[in-house]
Protein backbone atom coordinates (compact mmCIF):
# COMPACT_ATOMS: atom_id res chain seq x y z
CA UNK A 1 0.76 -8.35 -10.55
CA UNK A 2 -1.82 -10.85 -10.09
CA UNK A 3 -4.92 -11.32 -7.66
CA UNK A 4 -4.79 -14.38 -4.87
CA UNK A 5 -8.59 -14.59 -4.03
CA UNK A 6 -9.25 -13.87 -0.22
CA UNK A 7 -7.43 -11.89 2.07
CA UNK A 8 -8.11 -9.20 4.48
CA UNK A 9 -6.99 -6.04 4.96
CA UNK A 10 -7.53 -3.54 8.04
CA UNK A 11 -5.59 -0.47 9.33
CA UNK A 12 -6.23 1.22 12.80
CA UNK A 13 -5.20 4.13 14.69
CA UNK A 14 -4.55 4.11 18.25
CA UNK A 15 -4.43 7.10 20.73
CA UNK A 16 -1.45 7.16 22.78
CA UNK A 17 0.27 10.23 23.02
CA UNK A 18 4.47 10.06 23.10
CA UNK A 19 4.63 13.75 22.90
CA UNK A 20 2.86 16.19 24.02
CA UNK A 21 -0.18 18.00 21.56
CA UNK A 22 -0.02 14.51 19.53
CA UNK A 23 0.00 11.06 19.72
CA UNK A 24 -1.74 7.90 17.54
CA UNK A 25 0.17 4.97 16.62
CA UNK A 26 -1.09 3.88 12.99
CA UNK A 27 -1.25 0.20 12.43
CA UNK A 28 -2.06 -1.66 9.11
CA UNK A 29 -1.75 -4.83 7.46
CA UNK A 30 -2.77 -7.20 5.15
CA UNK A 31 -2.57 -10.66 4.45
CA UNK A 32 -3.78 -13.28 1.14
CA UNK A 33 -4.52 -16.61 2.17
CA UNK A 34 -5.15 -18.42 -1.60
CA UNK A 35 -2.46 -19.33 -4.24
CA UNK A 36 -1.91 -17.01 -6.58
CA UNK A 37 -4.45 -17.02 -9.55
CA UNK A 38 -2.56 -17.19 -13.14
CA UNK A 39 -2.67 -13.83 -15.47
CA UNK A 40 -2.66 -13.26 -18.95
CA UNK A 41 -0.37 -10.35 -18.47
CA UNK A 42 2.77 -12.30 -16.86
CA UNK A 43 6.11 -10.51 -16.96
CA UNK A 44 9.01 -12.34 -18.53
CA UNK A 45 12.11 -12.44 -15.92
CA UNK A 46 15.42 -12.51 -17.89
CA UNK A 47 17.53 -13.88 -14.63
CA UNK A 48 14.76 -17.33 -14.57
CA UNK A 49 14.12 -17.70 -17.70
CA UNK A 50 9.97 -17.37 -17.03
CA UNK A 51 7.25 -15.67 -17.53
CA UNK A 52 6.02 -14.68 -14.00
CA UNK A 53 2.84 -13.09 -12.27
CA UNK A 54 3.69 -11.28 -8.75
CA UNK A 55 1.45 -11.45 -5.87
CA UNK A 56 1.62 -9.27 -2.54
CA UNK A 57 1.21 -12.17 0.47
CA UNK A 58 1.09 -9.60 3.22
CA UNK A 59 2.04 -6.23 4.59
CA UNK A 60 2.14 -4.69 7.66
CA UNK A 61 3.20 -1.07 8.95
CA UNK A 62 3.53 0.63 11.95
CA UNK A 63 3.82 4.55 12.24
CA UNK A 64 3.37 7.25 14.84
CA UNK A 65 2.05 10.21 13.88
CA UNK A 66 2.34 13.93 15.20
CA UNK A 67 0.41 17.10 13.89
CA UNK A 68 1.35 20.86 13.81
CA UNK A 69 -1.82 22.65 13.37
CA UNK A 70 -1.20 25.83 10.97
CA UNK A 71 -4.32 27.48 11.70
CA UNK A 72 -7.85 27.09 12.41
CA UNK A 73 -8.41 25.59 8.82
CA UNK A 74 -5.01 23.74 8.03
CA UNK A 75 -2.72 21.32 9.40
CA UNK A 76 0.13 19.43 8.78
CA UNK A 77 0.65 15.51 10.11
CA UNK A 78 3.65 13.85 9.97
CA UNK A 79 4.45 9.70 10.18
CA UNK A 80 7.72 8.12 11.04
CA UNK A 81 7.97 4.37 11.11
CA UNK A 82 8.50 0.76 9.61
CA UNK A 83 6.58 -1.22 6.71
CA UNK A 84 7.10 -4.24 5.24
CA UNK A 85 5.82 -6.61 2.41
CA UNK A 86 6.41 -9.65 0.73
CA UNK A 87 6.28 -9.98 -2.32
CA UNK A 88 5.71 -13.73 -3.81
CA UNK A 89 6.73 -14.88 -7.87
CA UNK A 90 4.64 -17.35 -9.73
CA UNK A 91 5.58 -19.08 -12.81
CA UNK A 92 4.53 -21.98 -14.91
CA UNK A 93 7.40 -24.71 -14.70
CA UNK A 94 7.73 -27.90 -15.79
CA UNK A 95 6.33 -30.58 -13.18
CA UNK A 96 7.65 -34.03 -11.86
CA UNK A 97 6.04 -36.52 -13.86
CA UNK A 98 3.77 -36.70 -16.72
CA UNK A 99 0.69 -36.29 -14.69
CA UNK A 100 2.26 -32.83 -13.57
CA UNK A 101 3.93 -32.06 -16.92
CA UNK A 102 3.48 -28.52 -16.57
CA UNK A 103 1.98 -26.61 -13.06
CA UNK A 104 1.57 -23.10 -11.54
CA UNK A 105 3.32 -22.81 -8.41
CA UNK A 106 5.42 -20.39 -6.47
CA UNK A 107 9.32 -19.70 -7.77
CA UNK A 108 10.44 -16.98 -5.61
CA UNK A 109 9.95 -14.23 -3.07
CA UNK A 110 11.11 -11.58 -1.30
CA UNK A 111 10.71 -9.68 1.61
CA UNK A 112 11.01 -6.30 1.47
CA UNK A 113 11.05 -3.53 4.67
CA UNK A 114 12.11 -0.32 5.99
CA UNK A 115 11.82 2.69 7.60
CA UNK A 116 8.35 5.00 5.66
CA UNK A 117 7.28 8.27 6.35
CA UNK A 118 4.57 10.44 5.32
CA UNK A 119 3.69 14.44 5.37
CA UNK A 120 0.10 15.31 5.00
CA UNK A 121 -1.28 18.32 4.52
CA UNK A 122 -5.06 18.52 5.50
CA UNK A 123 -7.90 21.55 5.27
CA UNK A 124 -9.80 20.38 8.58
CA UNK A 125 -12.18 22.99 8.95
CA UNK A 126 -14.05 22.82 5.62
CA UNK A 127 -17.68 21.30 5.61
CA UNK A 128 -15.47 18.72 2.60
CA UNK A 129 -12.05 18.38 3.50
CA UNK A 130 -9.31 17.86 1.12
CA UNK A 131 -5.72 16.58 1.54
CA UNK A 132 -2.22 16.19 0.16
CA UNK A 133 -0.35 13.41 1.17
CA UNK A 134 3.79 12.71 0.31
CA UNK A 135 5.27 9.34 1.47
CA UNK A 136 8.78 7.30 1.53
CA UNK A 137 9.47 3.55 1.60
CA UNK A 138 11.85 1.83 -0.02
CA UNK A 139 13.27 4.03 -1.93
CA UNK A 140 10.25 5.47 -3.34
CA UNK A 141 7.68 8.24 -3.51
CA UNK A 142 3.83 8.13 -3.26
CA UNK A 143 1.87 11.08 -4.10
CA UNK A 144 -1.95 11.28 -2.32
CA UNK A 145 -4.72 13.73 -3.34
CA UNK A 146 -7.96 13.14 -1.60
CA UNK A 147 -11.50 14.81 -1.46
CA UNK A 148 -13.41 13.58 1.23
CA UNK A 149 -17.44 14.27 1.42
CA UNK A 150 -19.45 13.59 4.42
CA UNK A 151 -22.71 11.76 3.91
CA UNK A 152 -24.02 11.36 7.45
CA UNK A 153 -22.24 11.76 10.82
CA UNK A 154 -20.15 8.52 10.83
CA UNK A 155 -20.35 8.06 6.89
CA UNK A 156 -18.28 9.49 3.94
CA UNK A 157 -16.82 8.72 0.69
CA UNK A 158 -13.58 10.17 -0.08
CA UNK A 159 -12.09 10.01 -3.73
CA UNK A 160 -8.21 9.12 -4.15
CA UNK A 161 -5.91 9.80 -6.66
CA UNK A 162 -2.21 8.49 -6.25
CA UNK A 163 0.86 8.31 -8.01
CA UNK A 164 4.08 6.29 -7.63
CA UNK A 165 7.21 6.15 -8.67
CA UNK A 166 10.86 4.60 -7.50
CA UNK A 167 12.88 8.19 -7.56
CA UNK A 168 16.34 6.60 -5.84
CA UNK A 169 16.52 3.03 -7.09
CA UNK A 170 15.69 1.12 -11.09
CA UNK A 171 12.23 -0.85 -10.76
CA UNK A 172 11.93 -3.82 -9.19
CA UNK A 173 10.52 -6.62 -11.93
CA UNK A 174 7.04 -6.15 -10.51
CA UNK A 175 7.24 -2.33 -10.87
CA UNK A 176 6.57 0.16 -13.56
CA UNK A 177 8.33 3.47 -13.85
CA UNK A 178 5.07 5.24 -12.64
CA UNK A 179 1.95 4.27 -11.39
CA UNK A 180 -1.57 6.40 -10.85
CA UNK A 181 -4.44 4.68 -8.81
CA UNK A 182 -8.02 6.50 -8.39
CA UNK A 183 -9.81 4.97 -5.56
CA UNK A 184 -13.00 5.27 -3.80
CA UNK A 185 -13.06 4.65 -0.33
CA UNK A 186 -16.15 4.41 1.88
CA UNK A 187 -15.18 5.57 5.52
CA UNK A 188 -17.30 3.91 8.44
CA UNK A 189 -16.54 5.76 11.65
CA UNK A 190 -17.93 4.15 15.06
């Protein structure tokens, strides 16, 4: 994977309830608007015969989601819906004339979408809650442990830690077998 300089990236939640004691409609996206940038950690593709960096031009995903409260303290959320993403392949090639004997430019790439889903399993009541979250897209898993701690009323940090893996399919060529991620996220609520 490579980076592509600016792009933007939001995700919302939306009240609208489909079924009674639930209802928000979880929208996100993302989208890169620059080239990719080249990497010095390109993965060699057997089927073009290149060494190739992989950049992620845009996603989008679209959920609802419905709770089942187990007690006072504990609940469980569930998400059914669609995602997509496309994923772009850059690879040094030879160019059309000696003043572009060699250049950086896009090869391939491939759209990829699907139904997702997503159980979460939250402890609501505590003064820092904590969460365990286990999703499906395309043939993969994604594992979620969060701690979130509030700073002020409509501030908090929460700390991520995420793992995935394809479990029904081979990696794609910009996979790995298994992947963990920590994150920190700061969470604005207004």
């Amino acid at each position: 994977m490579t980076t592509g300089g600016m792009g933007i990236n939001g995700a919302f939640d939306f009240p609208i309830r489909v079924i009674s004691e639930s209802g928000v409609f979880h929208v996100g996206g993302s989208y890169v608007f620059s080239d990719a940038v080249k990497s010095d950690h390109q993965v060699y593709n057997i089927a073009t015969n290149l060494n190739e960096d992989y950049l992620v031009r845009f996603h989008a995903t679209m959920q609802y989601t419905f709770a089942i409260r187990i007690d006072e303290s504990f609940m469980f959320r569930m998400r059914l819906g669609g995602t997509v993403y496309n994923m772009e392949s850059w690879a040094t090639t030879a160019g059309q004339d000696l003043d572009t004997a060699v250049i950086y430019r896009k090869v391939d790439n491939q759209t990829v979408g699907g139904l997702s889903g997503a159980v979460d399993f939250m402890a609501t009541a505590w003064s820092t809650p904590v969460g365990f979250t286990l999703s499906y897209f395309d043939e993969t898993i994604l594992g979620k442990a969060w701690l979130q701690v509030p700073i002020m009323d409509q501030f908090a940090v929460r700390f991520d830690a995420r793992i995935f893996a394809p479990v029904f399919r081979d990696p794609r060529q910009w996979e790995n077998d298994a992947v963990v991620m920590p994150a920190v996220n700061f969470i604005f609520n207004f």
